[in-house]
Every structure is written in structure tokens, then in C-alpha cells.
PDB file of N, CA and C in Angstrom:
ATOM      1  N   UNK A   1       0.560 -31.090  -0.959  1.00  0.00           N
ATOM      2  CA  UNK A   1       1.162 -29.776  -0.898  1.00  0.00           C
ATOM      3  C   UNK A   1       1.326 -29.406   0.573  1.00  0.00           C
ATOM      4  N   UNK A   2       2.709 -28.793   0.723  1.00  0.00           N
ATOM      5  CA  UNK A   2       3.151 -28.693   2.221  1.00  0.00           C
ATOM      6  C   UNK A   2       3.048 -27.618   2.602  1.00  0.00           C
ATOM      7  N   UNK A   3       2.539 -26.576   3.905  1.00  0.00           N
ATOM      8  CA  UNK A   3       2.440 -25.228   4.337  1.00  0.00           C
ATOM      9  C   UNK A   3       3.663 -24.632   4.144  1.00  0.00           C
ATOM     10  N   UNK A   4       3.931 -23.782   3.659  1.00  0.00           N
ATOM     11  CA  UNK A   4       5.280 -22.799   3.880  1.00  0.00           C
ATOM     12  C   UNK A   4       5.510 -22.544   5.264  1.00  0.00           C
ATOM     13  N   UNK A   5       6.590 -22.789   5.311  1.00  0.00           N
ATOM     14  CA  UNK A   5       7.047 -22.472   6.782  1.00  0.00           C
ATOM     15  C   UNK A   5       6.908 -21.061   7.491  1.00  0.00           C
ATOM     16  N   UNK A   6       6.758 -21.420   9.143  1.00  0.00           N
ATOM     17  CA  UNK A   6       5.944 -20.301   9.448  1.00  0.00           C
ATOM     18  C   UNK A   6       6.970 -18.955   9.682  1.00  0.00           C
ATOM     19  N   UNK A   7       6.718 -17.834   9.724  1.00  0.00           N
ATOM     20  CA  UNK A   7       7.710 -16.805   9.332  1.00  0.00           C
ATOM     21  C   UNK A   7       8.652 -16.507  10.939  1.00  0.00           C
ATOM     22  N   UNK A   8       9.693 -15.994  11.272  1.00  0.00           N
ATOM     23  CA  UNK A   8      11.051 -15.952  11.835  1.00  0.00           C
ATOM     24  C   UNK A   8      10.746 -14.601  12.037  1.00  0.00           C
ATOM     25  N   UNK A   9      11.084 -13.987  10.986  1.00  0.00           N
ATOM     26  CA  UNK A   9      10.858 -12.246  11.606  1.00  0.00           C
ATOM     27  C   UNK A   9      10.054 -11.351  11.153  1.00  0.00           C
ATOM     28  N   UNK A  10      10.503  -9.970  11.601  1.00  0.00           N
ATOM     29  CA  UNK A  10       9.205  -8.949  11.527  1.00  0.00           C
ATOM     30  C   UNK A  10       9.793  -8.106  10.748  1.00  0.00           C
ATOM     31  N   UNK A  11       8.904  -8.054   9.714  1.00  0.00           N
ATOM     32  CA  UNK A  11       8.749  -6.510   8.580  1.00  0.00           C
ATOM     33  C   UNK A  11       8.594  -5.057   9.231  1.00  0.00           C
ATOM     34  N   UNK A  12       9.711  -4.310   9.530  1.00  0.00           N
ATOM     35  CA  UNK A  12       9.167  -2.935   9.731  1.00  0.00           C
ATOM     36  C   UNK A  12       8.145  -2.441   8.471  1.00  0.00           C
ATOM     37  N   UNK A  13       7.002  -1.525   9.449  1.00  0.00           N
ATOM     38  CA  UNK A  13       5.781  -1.091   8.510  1.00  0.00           C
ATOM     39  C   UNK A  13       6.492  -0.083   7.527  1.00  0.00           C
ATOM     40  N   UNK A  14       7.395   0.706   8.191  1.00  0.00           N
ATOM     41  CA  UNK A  14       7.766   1.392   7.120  1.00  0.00           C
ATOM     42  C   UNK A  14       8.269   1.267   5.774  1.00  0.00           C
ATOM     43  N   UNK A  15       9.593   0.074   5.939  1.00  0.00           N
ATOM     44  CA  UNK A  15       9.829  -0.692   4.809  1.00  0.00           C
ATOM     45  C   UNK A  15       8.812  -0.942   3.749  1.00  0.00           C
ATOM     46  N   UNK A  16       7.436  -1.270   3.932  1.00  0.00           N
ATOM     47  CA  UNK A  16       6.854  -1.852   2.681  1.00  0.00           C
ATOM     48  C   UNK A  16       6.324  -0.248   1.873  1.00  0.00           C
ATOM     49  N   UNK A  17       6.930   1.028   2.253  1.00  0.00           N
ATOM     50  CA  UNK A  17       5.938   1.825   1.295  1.00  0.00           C
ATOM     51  C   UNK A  17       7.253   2.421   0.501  1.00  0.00           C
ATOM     52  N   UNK A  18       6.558   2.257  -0.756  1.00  0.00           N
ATOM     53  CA  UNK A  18       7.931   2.672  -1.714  1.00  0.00           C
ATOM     54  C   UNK A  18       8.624   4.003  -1.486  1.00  0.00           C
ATOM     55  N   UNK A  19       7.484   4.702  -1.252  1.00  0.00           N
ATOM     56  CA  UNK A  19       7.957   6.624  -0.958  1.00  0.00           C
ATOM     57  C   UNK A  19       7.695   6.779   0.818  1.00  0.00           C
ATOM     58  N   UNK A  20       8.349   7.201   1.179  1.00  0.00           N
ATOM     59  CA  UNK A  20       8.179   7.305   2.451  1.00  0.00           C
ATOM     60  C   UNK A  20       7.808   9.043   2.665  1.00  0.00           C
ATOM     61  N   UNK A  21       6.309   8.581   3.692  1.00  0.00           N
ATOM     62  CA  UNK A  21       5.579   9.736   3.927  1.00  0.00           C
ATOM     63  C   UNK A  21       6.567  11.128   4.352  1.00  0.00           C
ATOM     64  N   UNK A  22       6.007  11.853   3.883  1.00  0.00           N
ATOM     65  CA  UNK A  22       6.737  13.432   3.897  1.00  0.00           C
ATOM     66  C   UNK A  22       5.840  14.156   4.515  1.00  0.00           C
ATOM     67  N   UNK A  23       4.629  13.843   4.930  1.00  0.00           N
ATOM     68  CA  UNK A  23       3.880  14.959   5.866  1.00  0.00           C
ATOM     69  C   UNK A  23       3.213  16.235   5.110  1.00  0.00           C
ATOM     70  N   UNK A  24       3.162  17.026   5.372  1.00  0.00           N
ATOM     71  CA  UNK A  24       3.135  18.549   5.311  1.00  0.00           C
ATOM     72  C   UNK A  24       4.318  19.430   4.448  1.00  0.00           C
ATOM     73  N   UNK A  25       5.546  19.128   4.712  1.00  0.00           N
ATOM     74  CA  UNK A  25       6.855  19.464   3.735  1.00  0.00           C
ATOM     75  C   UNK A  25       7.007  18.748   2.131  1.00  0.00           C
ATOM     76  N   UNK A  26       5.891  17.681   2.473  1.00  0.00           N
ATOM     77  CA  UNK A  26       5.750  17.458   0.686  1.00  0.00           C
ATOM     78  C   UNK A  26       5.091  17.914  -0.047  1.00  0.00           C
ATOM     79  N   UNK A  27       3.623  18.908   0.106  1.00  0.00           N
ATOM     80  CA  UNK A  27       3.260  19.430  -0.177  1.00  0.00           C
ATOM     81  C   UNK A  27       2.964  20.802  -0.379  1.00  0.00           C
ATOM     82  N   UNK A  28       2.778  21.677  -1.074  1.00  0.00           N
ATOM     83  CA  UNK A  28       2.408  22.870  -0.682  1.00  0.00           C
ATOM     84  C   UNK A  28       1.106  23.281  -0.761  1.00  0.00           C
ATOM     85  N   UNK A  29       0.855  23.790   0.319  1.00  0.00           N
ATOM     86  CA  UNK A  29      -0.991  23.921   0.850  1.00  0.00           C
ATOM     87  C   UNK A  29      -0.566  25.435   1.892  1.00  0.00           C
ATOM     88  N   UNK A  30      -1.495  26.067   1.577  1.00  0.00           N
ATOM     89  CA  UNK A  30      -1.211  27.381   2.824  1.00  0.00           C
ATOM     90  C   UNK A  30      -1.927  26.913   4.144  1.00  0.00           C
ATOM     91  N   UNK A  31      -2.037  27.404   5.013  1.00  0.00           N
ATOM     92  CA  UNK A  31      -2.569  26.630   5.838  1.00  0.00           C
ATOM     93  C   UNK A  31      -4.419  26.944   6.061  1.00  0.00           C
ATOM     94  N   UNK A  32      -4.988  27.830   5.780  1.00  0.00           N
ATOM     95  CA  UNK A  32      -6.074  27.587   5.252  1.00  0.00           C
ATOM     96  C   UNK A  32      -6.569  26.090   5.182  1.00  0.00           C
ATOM     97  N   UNK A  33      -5.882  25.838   3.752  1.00  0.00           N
ATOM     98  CA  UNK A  33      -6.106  24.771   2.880  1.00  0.00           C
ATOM     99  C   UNK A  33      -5.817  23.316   4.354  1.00  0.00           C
ATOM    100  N   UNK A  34      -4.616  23.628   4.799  1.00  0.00           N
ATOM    101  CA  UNK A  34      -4.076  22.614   5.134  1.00  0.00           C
ATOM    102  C   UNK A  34      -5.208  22.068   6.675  1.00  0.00           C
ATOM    103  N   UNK A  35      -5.793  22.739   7.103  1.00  0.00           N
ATOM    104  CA  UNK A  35      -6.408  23.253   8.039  1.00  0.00           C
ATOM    105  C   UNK A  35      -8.257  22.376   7.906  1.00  0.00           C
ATOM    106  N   UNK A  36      -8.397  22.519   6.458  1.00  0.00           N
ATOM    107  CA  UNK A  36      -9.470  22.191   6.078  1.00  0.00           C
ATOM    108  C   UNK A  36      -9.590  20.588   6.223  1.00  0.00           C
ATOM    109  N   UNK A  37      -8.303  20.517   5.026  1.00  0.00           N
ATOM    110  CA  UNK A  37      -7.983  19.440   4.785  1.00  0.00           C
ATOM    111  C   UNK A  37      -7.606  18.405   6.457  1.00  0.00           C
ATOM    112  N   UNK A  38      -7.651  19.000   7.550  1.00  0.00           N
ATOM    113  CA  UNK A  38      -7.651  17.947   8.850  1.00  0.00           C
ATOM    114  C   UNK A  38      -8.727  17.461   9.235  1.00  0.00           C
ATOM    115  N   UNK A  39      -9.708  19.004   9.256  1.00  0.00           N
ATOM    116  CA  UNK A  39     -10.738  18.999   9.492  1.00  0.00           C
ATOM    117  C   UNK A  39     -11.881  17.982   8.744  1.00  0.00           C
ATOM    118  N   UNK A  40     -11.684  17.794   7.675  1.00  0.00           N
ATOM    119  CA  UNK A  40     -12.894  16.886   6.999  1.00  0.00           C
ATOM    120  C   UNK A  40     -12.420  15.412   6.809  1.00  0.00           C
ATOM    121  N   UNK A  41     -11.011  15.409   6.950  1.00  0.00           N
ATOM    122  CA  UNK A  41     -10.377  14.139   6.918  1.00  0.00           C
ATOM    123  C   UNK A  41     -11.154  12.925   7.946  1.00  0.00           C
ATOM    124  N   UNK A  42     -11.371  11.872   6.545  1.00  0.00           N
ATOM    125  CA  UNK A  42     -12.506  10.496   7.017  1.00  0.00           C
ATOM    126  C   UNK A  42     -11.914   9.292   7.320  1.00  0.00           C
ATOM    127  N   UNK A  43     -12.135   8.360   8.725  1.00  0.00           N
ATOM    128  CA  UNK A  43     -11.683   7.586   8.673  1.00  0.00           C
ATOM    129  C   UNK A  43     -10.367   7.285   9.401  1.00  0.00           C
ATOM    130  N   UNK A  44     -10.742   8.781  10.314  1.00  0.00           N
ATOM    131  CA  UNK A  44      -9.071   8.695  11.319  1.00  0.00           C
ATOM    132  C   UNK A  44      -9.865   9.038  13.037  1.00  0.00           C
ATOM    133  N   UNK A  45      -9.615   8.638  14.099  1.00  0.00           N
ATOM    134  CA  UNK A  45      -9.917   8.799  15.036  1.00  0.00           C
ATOM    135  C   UNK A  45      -9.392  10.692  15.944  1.00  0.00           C
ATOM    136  N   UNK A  46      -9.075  11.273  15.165  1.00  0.00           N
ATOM    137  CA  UNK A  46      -9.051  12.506  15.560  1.00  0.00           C
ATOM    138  C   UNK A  46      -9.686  13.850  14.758  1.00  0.00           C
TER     139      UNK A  46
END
């Protein structure tokens, strides 16, 4: 069995997500909510 040949080009990251992120305008959150929701958010460097 032979390696698949090695790959030529590059996948934009965006391409692979079926729905493309909407941010803040996809949801509705008052900002309270939205505010909280930065604040406790895990797993992001800010």
C-alpha cells in the first residue's frame, strides 16, 4: 500500500465550517448577558 500523495494546496479555515460565524448579530443577548458571557468564557487567552 502506497502513501497518498502529499497535498499541493491550502484549505482556507473558513471554508471547512458549514455556517459561518455571525458573532454577536446572531444572537440576541442584551448586553448584560452578553458581557457575562465574555467574562467567564474558558479556554481563550483574553
Amino acid at each position: 500500500m502506497r502513501l497518498p500523495p502529499p497535498r499541493e494546496e491550502r484549505v482556507e479555515r473558513a471554508q471547512l465550517y458549514v455556517h459561518a460565524a455571525r458573532g454577536r448579530q446572531g444572537r440576541a443577548t442584551d448586553a448584560a448577558t452578553e458581557r457575562f458571557v465574555e467574562e467567564t468564557r474558558m479556554g481563550t487567552d483574553g
